[in-house]
Every structure is written in C-alpha cells, then in structure tokens.
Protein backbone atom coordinates (compact mmCIF):
# COMPACT_ATOMS: atom_id res chain seq x y z
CA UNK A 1 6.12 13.86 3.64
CA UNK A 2 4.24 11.20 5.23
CA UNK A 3 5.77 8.55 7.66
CA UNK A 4 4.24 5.16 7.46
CA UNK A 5 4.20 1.70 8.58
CA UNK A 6 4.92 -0.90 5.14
CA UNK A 7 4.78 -4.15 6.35
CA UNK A 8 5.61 -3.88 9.98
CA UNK A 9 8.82 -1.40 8.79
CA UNK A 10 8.49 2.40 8.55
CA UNK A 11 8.84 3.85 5.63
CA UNK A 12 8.72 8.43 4.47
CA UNK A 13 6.59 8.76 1.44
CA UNK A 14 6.54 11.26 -0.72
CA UNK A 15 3.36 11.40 -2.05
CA UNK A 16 0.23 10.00 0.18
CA UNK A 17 -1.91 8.54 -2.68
CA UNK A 18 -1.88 4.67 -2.10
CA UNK A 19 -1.71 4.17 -5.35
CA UNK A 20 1.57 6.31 -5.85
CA UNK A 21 2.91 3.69 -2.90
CA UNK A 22 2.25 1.39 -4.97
CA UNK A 23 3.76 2.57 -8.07
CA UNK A 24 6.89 3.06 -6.22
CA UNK A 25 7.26 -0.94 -4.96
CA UNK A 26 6.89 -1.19 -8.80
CA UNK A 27 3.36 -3.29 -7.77
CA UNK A 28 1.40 -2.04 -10.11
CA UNK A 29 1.00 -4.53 -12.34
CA UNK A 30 1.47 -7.17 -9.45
CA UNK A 31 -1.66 -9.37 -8.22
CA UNK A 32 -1.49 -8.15 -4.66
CA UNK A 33 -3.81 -7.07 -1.68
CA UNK A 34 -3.38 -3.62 -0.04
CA UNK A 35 -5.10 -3.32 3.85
CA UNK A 36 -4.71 0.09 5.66
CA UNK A 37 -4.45 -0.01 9.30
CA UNK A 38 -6.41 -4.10 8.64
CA UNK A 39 -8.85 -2.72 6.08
CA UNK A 40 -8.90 -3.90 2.73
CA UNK A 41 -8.65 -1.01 0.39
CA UNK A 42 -10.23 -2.73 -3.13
CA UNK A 43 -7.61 -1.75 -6.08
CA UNK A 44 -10.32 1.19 -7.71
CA UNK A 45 -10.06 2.94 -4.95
CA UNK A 46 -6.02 3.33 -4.48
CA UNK A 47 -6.28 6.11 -6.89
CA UNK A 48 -8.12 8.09 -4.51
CA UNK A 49 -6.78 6.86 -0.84
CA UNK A 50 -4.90 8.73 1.06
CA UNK A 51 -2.59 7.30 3.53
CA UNK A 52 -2.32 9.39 6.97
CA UNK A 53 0.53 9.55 9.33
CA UNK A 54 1.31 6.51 11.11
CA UNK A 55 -1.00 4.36 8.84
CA UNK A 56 -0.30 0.82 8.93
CA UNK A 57 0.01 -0.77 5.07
CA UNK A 58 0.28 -4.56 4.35
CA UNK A 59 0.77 -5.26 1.03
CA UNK A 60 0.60 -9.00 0.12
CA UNK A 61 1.52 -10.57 -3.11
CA UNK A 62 -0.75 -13.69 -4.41
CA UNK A 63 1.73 -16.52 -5.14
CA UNK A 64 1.04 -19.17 -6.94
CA UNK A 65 1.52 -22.79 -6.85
CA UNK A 66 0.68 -26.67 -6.05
C-alpha cells in the first residue's frame, strides 16, 4: 500500500504505477495532465512511474469551451 496526496486529499493505493492511479479515476481515456510532487509526468511514461509515499499527484482535466 502506498499513501498519497490526490489533489490536495490523501488517498491508499493499491498499486504504485501512475498509470494504475489512473485507471482507477477511470481517466484513462480522459484528456488530462498528471504532475508528481509539481512535475509533469508526460502520459508514455505513466506506465512506468512509480508513485512513492507521500507523493503529491494533481491530476487536471482539459475542459473545453468558449
């Protein structure tokens, strides 16, 4: 188990593959951004990342609009 920080709230994970995070907000198909304690982690790479205790993850969704 991993304990977390998603978007300010903290949050056990299972699994500490960013992209299994992911797949769990049912995201994955979502046009979002993903930064790990304020990096940007690029979407080919959430496969591989893995998230550490007391990681800080913002996931933000692209809206759009006019």
């Amino acid at each position: 188990m991993v304990d977390i920080q998603l978007n300010g709230e903290k949050r056990q994970l299972a699994s500490a593959l960013l992209a299994d995070l992911i797949a769990e907000l049912n995201l994955s198909q979502q046009a979002i951004a993903v930064a790990v304690n304020r990096q940007i982690i690029p979407k080919s790479q959430w496969a591989a990342h893995h998230l550490q205790i007391d990681d800080k993850v913002d996931v933000v969704r692209a809206i759009g609009g006019g």
